[in-house]
Protein backbone atom coordinates (compact mmCIF):
# COMPACT_ATOMS: atom_id res chain seq x y z
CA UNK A 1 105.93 115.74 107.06
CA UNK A 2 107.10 113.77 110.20
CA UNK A 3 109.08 110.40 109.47
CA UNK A 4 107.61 107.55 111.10
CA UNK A 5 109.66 106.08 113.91
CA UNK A 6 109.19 102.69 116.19
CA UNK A 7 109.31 103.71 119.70
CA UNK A 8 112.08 101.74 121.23
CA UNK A 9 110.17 100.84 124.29
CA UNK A 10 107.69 98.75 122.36
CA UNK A 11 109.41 95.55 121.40
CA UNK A 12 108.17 92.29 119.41
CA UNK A 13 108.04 89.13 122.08
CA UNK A 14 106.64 86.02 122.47
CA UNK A 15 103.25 85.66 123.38
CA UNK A 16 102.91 86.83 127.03
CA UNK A 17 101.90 84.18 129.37
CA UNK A 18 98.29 85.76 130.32
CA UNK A 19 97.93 86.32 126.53
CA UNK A 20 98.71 82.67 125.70
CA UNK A 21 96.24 81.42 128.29
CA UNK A 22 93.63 83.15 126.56
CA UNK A 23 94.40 82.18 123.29
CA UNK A 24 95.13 78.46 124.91
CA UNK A 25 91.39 78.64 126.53
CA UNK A 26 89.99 80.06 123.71
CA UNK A 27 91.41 77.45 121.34
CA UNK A 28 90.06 74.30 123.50
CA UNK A 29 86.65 76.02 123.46
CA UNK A 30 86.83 76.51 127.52
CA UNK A 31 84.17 79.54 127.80
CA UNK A 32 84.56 79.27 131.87
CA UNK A 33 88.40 79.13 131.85
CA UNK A 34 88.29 82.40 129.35
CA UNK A 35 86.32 83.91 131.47
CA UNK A 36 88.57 83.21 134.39
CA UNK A 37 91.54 85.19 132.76
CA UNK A 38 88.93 88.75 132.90
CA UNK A 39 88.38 91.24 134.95
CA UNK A 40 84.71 92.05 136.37
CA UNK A 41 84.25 94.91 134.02
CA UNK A 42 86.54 93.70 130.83
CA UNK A 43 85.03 94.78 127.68
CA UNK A 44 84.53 93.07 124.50
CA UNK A 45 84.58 95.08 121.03
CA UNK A 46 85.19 94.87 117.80
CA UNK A 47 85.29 97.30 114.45
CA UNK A 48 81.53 97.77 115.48
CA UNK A 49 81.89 99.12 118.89
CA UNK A 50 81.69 97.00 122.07
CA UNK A 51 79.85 94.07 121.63
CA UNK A 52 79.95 93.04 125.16
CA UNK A 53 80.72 94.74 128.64
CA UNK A 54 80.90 92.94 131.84
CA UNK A 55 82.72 89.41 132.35
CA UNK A 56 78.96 87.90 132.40
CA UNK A 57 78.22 89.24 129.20
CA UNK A 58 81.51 88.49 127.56
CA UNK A 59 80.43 84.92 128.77
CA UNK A 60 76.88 84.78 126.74
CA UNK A 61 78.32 86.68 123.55
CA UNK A 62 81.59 83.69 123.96
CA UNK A 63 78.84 81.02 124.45
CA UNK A 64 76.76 82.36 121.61
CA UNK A 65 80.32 82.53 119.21
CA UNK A 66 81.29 79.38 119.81
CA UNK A 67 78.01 77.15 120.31
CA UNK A 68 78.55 76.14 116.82
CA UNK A 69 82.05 75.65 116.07
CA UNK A 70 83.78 72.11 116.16
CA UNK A 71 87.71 73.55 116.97
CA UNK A 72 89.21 76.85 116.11
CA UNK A 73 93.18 77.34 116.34
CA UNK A 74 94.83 80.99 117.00
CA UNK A 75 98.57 80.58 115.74
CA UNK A 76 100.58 84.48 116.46
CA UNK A 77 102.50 85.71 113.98
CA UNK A 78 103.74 88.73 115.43
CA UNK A 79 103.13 89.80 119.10
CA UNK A 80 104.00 93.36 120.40
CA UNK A 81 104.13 94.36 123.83
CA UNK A 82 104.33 97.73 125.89
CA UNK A 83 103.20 98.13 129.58
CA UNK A 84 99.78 96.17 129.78
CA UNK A 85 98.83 96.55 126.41
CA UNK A 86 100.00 93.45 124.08
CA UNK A 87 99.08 93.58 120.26
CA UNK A 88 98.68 89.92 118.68
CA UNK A 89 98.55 89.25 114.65
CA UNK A 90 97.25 85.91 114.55
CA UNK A 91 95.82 83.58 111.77
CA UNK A 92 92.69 81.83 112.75
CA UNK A 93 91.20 78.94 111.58
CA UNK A 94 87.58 77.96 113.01
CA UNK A 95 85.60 74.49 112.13
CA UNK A 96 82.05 74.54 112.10
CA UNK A 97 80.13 71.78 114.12
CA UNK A 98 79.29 71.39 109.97
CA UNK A 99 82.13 70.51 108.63
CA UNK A 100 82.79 74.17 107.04
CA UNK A 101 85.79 76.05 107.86
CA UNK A 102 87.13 79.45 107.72
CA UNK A 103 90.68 81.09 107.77
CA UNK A 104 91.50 84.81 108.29
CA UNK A 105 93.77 87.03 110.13
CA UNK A 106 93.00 88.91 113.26
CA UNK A 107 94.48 91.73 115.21
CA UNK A 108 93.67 90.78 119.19
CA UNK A 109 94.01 93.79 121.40
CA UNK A 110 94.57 92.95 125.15
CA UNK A 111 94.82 95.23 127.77
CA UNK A 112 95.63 93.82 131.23
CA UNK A 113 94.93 95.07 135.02
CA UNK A 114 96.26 93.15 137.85
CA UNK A 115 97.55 90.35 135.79
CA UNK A 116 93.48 90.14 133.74
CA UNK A 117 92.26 91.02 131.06
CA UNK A 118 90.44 94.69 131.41
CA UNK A 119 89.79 95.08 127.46
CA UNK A 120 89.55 92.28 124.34
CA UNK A 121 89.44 94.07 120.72
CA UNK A 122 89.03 92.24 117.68
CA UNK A 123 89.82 93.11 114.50
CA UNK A 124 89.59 91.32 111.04
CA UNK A 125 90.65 92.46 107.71
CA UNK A 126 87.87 90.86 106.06
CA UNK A 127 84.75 91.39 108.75
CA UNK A 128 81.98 89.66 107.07
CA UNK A 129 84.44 86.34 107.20
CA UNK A 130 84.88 86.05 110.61
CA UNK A 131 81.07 87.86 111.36
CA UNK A 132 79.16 85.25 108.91
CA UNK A 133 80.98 82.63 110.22
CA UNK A 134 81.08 82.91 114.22
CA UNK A 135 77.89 85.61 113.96
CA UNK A 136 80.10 88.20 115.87
């Protein structure tokens, strides 16, 4: 058996400046300015598989998320970074255009080329939460 070891070149940080424009955009419900911060080809996937490939696409399936929610709030908890990969533990909170709201923790994946976002993954520990309540 091999003991685990933390790599010294990864280190916990603040949230990375392109990182906290996403999560800034994403949290005033600006689909266009997310969209701004991706790469032509950036992918979208979550514990499914890629649920959206293509900044137009990521678009539609971000339109389609978000079309019913009143606010939602990412707040990091722990961010890791390491080249152009940065790992964020967040806790959500999303408000329904309904009144109903939801709270869970996410793991946000972003991997950046030329200062954009190339690839978004999402995961939740609970995945019907976040997938009943967004329809992701």
């Amino acid at each position: 058996m091999v003991p685990a070891t933390i790599d010294p070149e990864v280190r916990q940080a603040p949230v990375p400046d392109p990182a906290r424009r996403f999560l800034n955009s994403l949290s005033s419900l600006d689909v266009d300015q997310v969209t701004s911060l991706l790469c032509e080809d950036a992918r979208l996937s979550t514990r499914r598989g890629i649920l959206a490939a293509g900044k137009v696409r990521i678009r539609r399936e971000l339109m389609r998320a978000i079309a019913a929610l009143n606010s939602i709030h990412c707040e990091p908890v722990v961010v890791w970074i390491k080249d152009n990969v940065s790992v964020i533990e967040a806790d959500v909170i999303c408000e329904r255009l309904d009144g109903s709201r939801a709270a869970f923790p996410v793991t946000l994946i972003l991997r950046f080329r030329d200062h954009l976002i190339s690839d978004i993954r999402l995961f939740t520990y609970e995945p019907a939460v976040p997938g009943n309540f967004l329809w992701i």
